[in-house]
N, C-alpha and C. Protein backbone atom coordinates (compact mmCIF):
# COMPACT_ATOMS: atom_id res chain seq x y z
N UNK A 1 12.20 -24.08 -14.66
CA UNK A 1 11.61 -23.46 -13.50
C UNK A 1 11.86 -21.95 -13.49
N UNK A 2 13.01 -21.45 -14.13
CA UNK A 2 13.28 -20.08 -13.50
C UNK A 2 11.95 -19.46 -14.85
N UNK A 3 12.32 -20.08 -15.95
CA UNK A 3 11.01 -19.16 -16.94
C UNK A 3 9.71 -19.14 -16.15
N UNK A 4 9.26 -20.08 -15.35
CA UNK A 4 7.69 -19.90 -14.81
C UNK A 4 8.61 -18.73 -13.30
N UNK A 5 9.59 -18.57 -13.23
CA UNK A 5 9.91 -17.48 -12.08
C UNK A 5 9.39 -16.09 -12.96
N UNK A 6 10.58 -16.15 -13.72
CA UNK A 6 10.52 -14.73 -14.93
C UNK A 6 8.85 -14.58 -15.38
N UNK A 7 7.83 -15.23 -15.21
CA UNK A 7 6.56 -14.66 -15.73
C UNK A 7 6.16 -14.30 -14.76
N UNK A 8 6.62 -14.19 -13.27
CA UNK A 8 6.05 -13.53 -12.49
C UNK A 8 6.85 -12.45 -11.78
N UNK A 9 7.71 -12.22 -12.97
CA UNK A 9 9.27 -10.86 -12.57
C UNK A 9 10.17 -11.33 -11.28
N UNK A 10 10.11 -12.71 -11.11
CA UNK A 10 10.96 -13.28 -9.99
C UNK A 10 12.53 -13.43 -10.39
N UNK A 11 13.56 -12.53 -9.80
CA UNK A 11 14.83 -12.77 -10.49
C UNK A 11 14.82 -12.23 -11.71
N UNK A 12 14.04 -11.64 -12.40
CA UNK A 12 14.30 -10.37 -13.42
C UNK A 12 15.02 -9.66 -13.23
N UNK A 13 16.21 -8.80 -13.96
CA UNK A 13 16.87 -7.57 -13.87
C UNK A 13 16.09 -6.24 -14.23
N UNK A 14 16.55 -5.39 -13.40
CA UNK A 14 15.72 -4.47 -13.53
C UNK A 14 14.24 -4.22 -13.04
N UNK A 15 13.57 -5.37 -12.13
CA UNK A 15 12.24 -4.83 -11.84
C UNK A 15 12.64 -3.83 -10.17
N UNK A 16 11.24 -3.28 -10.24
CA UNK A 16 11.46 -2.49 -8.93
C UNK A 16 10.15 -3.21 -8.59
N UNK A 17 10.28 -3.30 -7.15
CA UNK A 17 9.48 -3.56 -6.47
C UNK A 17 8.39 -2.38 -5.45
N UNK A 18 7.21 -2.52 -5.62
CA UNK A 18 6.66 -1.76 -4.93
C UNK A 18 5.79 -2.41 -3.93
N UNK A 19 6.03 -1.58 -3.10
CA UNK A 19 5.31 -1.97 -1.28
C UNK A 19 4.16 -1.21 -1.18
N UNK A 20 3.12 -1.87 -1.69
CA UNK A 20 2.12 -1.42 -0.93
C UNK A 20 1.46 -1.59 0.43
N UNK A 21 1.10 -0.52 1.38
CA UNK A 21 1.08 -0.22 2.60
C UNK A 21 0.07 0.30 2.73
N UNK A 22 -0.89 -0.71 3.91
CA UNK A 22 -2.20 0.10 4.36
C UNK A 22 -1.10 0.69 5.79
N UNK A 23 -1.80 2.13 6.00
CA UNK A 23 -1.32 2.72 6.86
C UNK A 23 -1.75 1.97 8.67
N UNK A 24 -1.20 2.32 9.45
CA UNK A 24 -1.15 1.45 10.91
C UNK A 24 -2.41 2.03 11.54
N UNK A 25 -2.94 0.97 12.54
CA UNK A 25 -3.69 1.46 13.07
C UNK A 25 -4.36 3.24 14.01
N UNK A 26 -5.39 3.29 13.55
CA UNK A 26 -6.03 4.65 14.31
C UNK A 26 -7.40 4.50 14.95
N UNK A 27 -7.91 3.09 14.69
CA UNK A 27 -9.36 3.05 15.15
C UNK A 27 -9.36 2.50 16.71
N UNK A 28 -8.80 1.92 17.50
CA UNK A 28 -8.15 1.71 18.74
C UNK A 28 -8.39 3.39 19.84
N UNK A 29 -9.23 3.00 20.17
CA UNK A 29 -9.95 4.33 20.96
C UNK A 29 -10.25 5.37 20.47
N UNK A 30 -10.85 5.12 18.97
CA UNK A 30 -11.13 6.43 17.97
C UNK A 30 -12.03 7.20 18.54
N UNK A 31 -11.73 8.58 18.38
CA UNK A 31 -13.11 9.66 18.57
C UNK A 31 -13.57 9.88 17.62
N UNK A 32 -14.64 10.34 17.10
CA UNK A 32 -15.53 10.76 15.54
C UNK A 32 -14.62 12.24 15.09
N UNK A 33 -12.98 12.35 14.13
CA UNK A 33 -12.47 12.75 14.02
C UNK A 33 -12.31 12.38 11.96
N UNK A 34 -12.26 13.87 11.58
CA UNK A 34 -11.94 13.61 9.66
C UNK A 34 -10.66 13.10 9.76
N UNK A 35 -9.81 13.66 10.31
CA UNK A 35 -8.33 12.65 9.95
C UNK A 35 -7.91 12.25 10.83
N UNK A 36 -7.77 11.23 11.50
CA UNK A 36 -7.53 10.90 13.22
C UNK A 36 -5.93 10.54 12.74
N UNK A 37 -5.20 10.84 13.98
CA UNK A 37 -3.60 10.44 14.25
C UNK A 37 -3.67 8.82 14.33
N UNK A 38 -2.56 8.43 14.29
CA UNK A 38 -2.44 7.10 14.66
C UNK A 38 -2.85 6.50 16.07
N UNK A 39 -3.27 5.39 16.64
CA UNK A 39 -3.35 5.14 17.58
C UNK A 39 -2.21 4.87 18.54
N UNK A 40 -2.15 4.53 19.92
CA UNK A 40 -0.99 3.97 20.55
C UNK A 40 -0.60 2.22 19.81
N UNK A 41 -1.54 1.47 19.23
CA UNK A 41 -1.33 0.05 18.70
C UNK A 41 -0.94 0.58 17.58
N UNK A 42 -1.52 1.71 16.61
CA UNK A 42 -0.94 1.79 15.21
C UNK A 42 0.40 2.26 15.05
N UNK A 43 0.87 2.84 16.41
CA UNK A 43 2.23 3.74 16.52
C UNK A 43 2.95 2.16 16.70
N UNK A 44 2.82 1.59 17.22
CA UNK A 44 3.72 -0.05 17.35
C UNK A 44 3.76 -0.87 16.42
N UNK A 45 2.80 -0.82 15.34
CA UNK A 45 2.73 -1.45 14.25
C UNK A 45 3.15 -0.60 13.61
N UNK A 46 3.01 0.50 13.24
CA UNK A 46 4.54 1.51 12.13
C UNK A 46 5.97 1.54 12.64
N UNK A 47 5.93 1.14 14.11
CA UNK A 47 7.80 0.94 14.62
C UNK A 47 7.80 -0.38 13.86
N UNK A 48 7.59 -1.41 14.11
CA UNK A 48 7.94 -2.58 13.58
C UNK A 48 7.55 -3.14 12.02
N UNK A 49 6.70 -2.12 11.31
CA UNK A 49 6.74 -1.92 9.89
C UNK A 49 8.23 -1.77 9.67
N UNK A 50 8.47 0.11 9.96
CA UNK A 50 10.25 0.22 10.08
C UNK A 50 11.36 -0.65 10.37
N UNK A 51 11.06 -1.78 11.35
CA UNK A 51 12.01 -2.29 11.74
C UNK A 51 12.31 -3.54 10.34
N UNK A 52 11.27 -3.09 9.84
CA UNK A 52 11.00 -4.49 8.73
C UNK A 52 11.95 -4.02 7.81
N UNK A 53 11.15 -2.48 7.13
CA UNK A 53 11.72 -1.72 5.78
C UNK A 53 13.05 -1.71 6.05
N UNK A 54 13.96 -1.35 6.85
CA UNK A 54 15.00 -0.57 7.26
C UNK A 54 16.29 -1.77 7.11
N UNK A 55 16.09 -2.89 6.99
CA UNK A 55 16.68 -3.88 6.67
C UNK A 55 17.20 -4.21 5.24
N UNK A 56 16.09 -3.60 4.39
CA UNK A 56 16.46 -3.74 2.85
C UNK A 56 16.38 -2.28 2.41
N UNK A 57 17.23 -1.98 0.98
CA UNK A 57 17.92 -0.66 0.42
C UNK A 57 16.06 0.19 0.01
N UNK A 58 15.58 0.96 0.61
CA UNK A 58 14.41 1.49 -0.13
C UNK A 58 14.74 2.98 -0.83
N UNK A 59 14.54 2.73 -1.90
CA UNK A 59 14.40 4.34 -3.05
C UNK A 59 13.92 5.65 -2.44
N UNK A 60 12.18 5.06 -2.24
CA UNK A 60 11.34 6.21 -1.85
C UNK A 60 10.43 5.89 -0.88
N UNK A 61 9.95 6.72 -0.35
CA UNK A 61 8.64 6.57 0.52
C UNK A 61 7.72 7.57 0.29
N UNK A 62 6.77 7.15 -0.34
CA UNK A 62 5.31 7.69 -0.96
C UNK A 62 4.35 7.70 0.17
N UNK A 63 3.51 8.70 0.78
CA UNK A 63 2.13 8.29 1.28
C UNK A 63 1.26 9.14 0.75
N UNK A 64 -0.15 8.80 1.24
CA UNK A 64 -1.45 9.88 0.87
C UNK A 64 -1.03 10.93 2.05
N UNK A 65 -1.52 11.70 1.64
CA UNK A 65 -1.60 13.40 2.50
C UNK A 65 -2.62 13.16 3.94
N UNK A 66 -3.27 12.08 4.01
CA UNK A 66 -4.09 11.64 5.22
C UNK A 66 -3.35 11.52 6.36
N UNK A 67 -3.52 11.61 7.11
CA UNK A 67 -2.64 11.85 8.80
C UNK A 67 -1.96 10.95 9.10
N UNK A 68 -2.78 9.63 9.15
CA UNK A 68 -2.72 8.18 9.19
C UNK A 68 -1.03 7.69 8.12
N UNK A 69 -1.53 8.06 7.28
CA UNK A 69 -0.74 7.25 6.17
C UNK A 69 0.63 8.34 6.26
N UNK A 70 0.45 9.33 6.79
CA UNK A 70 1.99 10.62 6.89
C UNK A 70 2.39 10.19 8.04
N UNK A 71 1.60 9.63 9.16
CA UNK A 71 2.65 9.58 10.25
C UNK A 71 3.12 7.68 10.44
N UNK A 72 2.47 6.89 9.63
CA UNK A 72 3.18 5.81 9.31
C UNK A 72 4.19 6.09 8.71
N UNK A 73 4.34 6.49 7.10
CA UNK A 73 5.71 7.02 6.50
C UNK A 73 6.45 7.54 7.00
N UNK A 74 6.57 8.34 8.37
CA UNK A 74 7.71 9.37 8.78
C UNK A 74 8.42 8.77 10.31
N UNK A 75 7.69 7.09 10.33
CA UNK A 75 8.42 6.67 11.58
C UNK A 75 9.52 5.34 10.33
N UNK A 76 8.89 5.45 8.61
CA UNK A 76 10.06 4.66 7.82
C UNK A 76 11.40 5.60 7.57
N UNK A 77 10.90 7.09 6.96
CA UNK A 77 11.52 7.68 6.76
C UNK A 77 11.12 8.84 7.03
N UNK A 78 12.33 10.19 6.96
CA UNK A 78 11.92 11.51 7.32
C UNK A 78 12.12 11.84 5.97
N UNK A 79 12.16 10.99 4.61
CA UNK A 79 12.29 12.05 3.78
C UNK A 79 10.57 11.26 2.67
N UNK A 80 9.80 11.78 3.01
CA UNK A 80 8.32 11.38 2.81
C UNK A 80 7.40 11.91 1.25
N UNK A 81 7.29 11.78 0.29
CA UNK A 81 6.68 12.16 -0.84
C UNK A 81 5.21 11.82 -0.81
N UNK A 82 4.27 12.80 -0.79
CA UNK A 82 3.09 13.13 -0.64
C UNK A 82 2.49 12.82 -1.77
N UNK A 83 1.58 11.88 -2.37
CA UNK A 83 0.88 11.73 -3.48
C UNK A 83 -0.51 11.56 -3.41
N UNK A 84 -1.45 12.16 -3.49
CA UNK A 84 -2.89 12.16 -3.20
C UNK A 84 -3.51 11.10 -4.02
N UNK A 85 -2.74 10.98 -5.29
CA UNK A 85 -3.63 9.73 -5.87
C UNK A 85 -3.31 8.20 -5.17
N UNK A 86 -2.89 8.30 -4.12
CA UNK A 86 -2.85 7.09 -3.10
C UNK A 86 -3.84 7.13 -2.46
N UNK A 87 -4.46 8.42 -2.19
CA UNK A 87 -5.51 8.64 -0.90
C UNK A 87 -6.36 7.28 -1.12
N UNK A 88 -7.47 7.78 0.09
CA UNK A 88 -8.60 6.63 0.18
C UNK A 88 -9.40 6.53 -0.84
N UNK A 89 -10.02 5.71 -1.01
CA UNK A 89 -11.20 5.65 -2.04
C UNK A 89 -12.33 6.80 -1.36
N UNK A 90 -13.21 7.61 -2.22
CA UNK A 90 -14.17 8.37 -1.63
C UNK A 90 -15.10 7.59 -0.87
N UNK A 91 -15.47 7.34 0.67
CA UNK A 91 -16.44 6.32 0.94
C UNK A 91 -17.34 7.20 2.10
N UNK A 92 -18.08 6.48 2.60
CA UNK A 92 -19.02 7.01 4.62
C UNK A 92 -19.49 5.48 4.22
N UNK A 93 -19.92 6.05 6.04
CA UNK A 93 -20.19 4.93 7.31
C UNK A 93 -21.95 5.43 7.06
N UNK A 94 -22.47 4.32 6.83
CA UNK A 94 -24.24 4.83 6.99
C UNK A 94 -24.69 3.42 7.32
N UNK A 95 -25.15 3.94 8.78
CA UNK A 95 -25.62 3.01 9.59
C UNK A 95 -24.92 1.37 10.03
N UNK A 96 -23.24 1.69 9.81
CA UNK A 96 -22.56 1.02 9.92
C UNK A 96 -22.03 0.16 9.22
N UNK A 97 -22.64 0.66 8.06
CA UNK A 97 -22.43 0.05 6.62
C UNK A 97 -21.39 1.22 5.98
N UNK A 98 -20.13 0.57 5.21
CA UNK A 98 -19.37 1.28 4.16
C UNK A 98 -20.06 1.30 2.90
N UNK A 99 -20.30 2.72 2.56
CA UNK A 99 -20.50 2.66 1.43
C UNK A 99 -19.84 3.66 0.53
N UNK A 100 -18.76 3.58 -0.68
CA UNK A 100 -17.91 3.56 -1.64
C UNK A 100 -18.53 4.35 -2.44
N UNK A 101 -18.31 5.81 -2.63
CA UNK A 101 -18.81 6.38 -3.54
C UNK A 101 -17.86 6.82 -5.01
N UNK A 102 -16.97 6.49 -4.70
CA UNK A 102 -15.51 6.82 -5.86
C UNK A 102 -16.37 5.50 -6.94
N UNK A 103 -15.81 5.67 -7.92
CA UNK A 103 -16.24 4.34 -9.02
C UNK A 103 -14.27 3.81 -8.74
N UNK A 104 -14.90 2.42 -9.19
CA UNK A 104 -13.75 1.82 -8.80
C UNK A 104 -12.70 2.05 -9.65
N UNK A 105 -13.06 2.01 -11.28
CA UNK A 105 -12.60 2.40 -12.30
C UNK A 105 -11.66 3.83 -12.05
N UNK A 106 -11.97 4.88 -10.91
CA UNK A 106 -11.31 5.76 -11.03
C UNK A 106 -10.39 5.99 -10.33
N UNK A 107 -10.42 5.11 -9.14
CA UNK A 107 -9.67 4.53 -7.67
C UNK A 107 -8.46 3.38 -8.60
N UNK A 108 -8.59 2.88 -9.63
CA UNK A 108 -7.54 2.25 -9.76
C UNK A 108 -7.16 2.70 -11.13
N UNK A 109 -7.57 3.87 -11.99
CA UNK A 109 -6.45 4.34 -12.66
C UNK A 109 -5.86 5.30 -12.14
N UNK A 110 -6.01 6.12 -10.57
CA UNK A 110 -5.15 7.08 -10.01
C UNK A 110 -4.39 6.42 -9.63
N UNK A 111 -4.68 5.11 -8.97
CA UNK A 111 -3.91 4.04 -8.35
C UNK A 111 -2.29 3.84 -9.36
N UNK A 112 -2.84 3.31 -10.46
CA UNK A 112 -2.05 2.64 -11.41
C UNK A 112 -1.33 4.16 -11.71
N UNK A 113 -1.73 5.15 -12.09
CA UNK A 113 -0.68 6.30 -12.56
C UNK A 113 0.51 6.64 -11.07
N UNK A 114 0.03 6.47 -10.01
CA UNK A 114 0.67 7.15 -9.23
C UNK A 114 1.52 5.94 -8.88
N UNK A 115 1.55 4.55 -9.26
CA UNK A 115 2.85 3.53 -8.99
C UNK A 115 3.43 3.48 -10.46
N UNK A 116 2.67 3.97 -11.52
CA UNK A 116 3.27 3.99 -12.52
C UNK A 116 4.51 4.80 -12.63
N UNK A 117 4.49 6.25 -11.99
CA UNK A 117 5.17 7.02 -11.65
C UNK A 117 5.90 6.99 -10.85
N UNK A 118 6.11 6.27 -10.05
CA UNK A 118 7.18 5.99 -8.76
C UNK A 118 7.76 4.98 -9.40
N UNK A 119 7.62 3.91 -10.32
CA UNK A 119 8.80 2.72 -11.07
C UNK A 119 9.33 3.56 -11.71
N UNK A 120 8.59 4.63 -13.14
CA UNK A 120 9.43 5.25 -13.70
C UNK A 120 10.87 5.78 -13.05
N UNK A 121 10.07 6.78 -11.82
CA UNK A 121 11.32 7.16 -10.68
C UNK A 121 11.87 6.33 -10.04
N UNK A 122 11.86 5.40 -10.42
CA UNK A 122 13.12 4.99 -9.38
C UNK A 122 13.14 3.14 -10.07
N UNK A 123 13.68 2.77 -11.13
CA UNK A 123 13.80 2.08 -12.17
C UNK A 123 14.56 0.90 -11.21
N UNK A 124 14.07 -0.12 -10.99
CA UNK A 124 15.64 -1.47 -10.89
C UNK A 124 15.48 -1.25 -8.94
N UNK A 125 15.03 -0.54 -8.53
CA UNK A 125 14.84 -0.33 -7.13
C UNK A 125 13.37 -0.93 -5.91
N UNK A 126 13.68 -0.59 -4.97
CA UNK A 126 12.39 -0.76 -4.00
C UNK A 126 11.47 0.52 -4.00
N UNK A 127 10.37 1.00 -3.89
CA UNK A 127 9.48 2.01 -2.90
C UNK A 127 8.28 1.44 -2.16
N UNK A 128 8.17 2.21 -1.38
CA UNK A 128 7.08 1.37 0.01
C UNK A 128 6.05 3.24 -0.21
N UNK A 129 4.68 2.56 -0.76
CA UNK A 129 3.63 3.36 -0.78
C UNK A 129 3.01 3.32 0.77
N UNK A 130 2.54 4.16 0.94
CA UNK A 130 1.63 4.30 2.35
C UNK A 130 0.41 4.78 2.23
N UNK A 131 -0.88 3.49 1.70
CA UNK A 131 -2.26 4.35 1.55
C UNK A 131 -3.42 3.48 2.44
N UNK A 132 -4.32 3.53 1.76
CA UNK A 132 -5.46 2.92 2.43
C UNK A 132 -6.01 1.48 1.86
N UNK A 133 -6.44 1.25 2.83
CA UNK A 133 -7.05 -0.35 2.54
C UNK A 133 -8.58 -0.43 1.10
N UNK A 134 -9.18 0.04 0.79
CA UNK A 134 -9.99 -0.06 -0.45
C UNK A 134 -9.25 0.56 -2.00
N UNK A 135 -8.35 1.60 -1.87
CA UNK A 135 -7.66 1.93 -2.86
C UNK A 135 -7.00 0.77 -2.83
N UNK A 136 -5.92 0.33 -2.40
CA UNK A 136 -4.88 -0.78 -2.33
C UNK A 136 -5.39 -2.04 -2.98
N UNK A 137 -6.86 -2.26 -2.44
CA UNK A 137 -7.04 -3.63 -2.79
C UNK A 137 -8.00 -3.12 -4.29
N UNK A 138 -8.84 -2.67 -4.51
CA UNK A 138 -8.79 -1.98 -5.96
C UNK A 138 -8.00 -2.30 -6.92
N UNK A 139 -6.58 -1.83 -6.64
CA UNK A 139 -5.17 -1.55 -7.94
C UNK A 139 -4.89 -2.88 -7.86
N UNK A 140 -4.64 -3.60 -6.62
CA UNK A 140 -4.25 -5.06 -6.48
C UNK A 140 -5.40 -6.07 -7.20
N UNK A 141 -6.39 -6.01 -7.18
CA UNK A 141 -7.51 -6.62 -8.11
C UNK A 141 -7.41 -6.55 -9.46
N UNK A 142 -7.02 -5.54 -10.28
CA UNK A 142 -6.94 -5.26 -11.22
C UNK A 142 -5.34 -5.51 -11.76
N UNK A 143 -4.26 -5.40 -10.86
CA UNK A 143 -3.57 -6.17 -11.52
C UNK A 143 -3.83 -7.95 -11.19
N UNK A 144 -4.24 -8.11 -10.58
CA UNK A 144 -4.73 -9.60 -10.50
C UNK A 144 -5.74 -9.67 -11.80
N UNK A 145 -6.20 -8.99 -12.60
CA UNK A 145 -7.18 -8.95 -13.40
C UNK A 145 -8.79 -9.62 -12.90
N UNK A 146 -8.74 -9.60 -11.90
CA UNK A 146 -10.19 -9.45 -11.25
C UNK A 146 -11.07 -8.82 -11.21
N UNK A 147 -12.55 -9.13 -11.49
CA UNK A 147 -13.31 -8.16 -11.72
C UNK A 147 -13.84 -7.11 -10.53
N UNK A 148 -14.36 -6.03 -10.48
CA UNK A 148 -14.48 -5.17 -9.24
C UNK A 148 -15.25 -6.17 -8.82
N UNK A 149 -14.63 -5.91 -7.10
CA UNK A 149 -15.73 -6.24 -5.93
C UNK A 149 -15.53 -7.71 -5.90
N UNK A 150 -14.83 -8.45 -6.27
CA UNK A 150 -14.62 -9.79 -6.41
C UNK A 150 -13.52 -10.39 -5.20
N UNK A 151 -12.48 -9.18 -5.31
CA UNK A 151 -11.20 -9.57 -4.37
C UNK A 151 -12.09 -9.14 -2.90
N UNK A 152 -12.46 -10.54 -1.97
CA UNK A 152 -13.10 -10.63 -0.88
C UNK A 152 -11.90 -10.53 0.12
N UNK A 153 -10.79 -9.19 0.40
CA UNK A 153 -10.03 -9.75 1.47
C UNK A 153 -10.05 -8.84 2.41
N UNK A 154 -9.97 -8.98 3.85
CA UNK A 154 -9.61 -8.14 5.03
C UNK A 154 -8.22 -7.38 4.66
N UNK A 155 -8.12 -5.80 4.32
CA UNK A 155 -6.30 -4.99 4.57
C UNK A 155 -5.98 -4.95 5.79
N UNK A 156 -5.15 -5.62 6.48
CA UNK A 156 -4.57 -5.93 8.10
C UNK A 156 -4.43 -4.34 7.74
N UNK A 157 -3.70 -3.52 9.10
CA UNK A 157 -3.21 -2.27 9.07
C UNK A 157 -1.33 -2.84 8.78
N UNK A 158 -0.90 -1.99 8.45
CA UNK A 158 1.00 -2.20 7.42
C UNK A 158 0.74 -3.43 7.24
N UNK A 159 -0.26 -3.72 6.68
CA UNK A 159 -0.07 -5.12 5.77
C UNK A 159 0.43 -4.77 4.26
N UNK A 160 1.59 -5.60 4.02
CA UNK A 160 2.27 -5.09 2.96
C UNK A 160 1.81 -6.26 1.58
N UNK A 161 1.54 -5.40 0.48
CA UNK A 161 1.75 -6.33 -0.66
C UNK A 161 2.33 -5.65 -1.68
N UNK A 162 2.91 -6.45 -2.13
CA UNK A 162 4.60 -6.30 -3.28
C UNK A 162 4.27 -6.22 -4.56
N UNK A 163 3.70 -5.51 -5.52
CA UNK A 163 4.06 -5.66 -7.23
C UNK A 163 5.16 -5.30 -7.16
N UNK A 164 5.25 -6.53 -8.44
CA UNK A 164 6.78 -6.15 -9.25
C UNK A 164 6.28 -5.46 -10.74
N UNK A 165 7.09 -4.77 -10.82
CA UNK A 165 7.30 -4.11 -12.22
C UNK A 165 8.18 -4.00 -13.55
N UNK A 166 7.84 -4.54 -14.28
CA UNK A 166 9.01 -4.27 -15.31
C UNK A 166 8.26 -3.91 -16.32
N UNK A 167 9.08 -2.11 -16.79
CA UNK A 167 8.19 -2.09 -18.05
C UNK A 167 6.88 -1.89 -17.81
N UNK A 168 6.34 -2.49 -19.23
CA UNK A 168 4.23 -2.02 -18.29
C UNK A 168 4.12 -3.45 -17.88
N UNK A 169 4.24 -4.39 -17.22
CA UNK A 169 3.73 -5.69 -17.31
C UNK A 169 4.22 -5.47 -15.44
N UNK A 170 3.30 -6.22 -14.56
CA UNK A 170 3.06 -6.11 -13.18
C UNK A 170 2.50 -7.41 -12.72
N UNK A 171 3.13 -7.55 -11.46
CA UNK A 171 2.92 -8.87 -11.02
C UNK A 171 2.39 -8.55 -9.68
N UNK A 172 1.46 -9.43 -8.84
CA UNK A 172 1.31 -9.17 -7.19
C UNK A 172 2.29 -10.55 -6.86
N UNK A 173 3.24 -10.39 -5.68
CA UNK A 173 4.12 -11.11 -5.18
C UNK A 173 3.71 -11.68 -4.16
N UNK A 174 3.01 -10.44 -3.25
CA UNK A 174 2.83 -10.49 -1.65
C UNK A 174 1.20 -10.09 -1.84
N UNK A 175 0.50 -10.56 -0.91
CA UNK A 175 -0.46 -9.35 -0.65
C UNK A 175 -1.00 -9.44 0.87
N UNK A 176 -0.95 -8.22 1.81
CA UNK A 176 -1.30 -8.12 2.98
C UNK A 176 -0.25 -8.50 3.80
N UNK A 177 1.14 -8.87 3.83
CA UNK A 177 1.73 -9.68 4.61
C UNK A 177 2.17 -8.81 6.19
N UNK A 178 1.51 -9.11 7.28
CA UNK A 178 2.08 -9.20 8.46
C UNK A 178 2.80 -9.31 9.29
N UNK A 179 3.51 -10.04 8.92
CA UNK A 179 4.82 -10.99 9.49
C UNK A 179 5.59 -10.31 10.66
N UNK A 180 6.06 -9.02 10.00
CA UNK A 180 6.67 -7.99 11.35
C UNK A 180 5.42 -7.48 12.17
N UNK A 181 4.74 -8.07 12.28
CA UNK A 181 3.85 -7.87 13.43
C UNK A 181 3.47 -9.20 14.39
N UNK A 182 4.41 -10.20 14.25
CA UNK A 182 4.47 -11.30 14.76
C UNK A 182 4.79 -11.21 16.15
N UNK A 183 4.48 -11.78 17.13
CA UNK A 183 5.02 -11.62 18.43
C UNK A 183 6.75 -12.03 18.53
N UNK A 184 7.51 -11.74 18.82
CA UNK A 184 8.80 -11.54 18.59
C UNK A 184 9.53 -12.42 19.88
């Protein structure tokens, strides 16, 4: 049993785990704003993100430079690392339709360099990324080895999902999980 653990870096030495994090809600009484602040519901769902992280030892805290995803990171931590290749995927709203203008291909090798770079930094440890819901599920597809546009899932807001890392070989553990947003 533990070898079918170890193919999915379960109880491995040395993996780091990474948290990927769609940032907390902002659409909750949105005005037509380029980078809107968090909402009053997204500010309660980044306290109790924190209350989650703050329990286990974390390395780093990564977000995109987007408002959203900086002021989720800075209610985990005040010491916050800015990485743009987290940002959103390039997309607009036309006629209420999303439509994705980044190629996906390029959304998940910024993806993959910029967690590639945070295991390097911080080897055998935790980091909790803070980005957006179409980048996230992108990098998460592709390490699922799924083809684009295939992974059909809703990103809750701090819905967290976990690769593990060891080396170049990557596993998804978690994906989207909620839980600290449970009624308490």
């Amino acid at each position: 049993m533990r070898s079918l653990e170890h193919q999915y870096l379960i109880g491995v030495e040395g993996v780091t785990d990474v948290w990927l994090v769609r940032h907390a809600d902002v659409y909750d009484g949105l005005a037509e704003v380029d980078d809107p602040p968090l909402s009053a519901q997204g500010r309660e769902q980044a306290r109790r993100l924190a209350q989650r992280v703050r329990r286990l030892p974390v390395a780093a805290v990564y977000a995109s430079p987007a408002r959203r995803a900086q002021e989720t990171a800075r209610v985990l931590s005040d010491d916050v690392r800015l990485d743009a290749r987290i940002g959103e995927a390039t997309a607009r709203f036309t006629g209420g339709r999303l439509t994705v203008d980044e190629r996906t291909e390029v959304v998940v090798e910024r993806m993959r360099r910029a967690v590639d770079d945070a295991v390097a930094a911080h080897q055998g440890a935790r980091v909790v990324m803070i980005g957006h819901g179409i980048a996230i599920l992108n990098y998460l597809a592709s390490v699922l080895r799924l083809s684009p546009g295939t992974f059909r899932l809703y990103p809750p807001f701090t819905g967290v999902s976990i690769v593990r890392a060891h080396g170049d070989r990557r596993a998804v553990g978690t994906l989207f999980d909620v839980s600290h947003l449970e009624v308490q």
